[in-house]
N, C-alpha and C. Protein backbone atom coordinates (compact mmCIF):
# COMPACT_ATOMS: atom_id res chain seq x y z
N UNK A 1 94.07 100.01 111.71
CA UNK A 1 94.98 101.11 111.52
C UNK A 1 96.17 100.89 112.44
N UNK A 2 97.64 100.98 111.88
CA UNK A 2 98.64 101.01 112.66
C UNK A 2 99.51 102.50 112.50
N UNK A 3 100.46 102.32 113.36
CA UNK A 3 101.25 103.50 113.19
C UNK A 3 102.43 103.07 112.80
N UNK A 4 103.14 103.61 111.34
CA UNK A 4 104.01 103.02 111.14
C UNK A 4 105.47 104.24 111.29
N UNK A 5 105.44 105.13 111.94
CA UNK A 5 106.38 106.28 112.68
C UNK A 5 105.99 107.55 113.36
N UNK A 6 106.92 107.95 113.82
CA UNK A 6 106.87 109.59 113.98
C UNK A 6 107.55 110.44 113.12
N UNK A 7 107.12 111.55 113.10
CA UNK A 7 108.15 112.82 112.48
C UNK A 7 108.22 114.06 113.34
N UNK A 8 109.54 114.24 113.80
CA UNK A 8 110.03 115.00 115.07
C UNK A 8 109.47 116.23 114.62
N UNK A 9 108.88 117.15 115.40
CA UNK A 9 108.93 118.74 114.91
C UNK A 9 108.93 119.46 116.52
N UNK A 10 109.45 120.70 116.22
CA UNK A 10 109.47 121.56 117.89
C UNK A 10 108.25 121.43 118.29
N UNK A 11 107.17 122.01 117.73
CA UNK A 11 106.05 122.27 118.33
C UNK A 11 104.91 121.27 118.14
N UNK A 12 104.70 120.48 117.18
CA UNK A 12 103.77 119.49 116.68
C UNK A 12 104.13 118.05 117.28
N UNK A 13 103.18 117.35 117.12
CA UNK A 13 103.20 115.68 117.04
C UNK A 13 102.45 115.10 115.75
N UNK A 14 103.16 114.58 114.99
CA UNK A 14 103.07 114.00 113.95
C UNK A 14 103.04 112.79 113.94
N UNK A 15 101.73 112.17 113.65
CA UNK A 15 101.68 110.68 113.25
C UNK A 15 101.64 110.49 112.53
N UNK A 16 102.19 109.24 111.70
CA UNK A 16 101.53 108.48 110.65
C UNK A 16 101.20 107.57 110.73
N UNK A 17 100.14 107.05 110.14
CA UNK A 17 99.58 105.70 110.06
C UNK A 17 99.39 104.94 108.50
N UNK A 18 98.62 103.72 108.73
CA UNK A 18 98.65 103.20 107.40
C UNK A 18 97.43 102.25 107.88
N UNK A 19 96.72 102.27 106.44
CA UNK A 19 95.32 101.10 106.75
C UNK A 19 95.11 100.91 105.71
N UNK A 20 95.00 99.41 105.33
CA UNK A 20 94.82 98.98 104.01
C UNK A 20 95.28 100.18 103.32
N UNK A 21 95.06 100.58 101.84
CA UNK A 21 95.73 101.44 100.89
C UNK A 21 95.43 102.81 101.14
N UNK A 22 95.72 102.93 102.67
CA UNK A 22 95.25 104.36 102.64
C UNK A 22 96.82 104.94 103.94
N UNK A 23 97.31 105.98 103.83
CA UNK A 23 98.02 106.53 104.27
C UNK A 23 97.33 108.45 105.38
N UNK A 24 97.44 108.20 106.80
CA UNK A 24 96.81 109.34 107.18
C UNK A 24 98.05 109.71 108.26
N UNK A 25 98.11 111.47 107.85
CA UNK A 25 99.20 111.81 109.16
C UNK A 25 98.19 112.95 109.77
N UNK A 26 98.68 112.64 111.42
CA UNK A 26 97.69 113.52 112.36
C UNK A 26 99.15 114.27 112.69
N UNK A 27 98.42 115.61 112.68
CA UNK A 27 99.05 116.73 113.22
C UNK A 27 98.41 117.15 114.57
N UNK A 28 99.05 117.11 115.78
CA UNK A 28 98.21 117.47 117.01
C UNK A 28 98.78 118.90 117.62
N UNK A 29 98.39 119.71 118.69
CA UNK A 29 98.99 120.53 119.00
C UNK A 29 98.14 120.76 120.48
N UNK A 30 98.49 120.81 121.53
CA UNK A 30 97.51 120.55 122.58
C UNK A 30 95.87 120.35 122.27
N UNK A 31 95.16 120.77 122.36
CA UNK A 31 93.44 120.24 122.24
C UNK A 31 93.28 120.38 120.86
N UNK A 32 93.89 120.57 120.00
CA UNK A 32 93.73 120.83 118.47
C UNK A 32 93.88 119.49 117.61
N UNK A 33 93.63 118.95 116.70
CA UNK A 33 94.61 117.90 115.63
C UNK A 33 93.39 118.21 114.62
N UNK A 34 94.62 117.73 113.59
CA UNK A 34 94.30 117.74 112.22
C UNK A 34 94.79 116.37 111.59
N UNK A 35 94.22 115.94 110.50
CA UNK A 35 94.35 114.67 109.73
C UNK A 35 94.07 114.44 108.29
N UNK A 36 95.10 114.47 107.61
CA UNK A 36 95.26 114.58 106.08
C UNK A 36 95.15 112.95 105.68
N UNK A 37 94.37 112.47 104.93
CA UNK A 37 94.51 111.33 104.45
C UNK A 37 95.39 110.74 102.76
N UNK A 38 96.05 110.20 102.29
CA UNK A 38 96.09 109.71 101.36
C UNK A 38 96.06 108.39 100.66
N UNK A 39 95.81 108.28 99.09
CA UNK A 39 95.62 106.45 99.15
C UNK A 39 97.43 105.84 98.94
N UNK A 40 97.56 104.88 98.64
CA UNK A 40 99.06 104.81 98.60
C UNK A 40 98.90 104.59 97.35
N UNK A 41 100.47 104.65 96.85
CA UNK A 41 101.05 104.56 95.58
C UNK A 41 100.32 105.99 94.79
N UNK A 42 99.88 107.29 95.33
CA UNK A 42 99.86 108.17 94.44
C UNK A 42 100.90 108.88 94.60
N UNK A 43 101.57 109.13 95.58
CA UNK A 43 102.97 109.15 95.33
C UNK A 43 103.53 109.18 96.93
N UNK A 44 102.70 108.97 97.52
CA UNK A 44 103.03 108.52 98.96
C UNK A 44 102.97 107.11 99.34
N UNK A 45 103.61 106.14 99.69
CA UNK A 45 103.42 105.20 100.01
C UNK A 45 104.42 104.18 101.21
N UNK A 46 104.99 105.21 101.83
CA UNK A 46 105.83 104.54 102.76
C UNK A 46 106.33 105.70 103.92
N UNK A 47 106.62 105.85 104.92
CA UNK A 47 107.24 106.97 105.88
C UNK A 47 108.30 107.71 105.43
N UNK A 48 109.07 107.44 104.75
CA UNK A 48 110.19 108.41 103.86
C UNK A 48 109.73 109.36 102.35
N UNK A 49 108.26 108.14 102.09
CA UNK A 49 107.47 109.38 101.41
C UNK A 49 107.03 110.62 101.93
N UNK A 50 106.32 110.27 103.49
CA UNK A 50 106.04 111.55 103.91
C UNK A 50 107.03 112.08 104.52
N UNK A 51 107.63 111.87 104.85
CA UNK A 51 109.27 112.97 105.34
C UNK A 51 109.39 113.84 104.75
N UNK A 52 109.57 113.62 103.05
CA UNK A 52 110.15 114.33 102.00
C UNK A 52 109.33 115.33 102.17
């Protein structure tokens, strides 16, 4: 698994990553995170996909 950006927000830290055909962004917030996974090419498949 690598990280292939950030996405700025006031209060959050947003990662994204990428591993083989799979796309996951962690949402953290002090002792909290969350982690949405997707596969690529369903209509996410690059860091400007998840921006949008």
């Amino acid at each position: 698994m690598r990280i292939i950006g950030y996405i700025e927000h006031p209060v959050l830290k947003i990662t994204v990553f990428k591993m083989d055909n799979k796309i996951s962004i962690k949402f953290e917030s002090g002792l909290y995170e969350q982690t949405y996974k997707f596969r690529s090419g369903d209509t996410i498949s690059n860091l400007g996909d998840v921006k949008k």
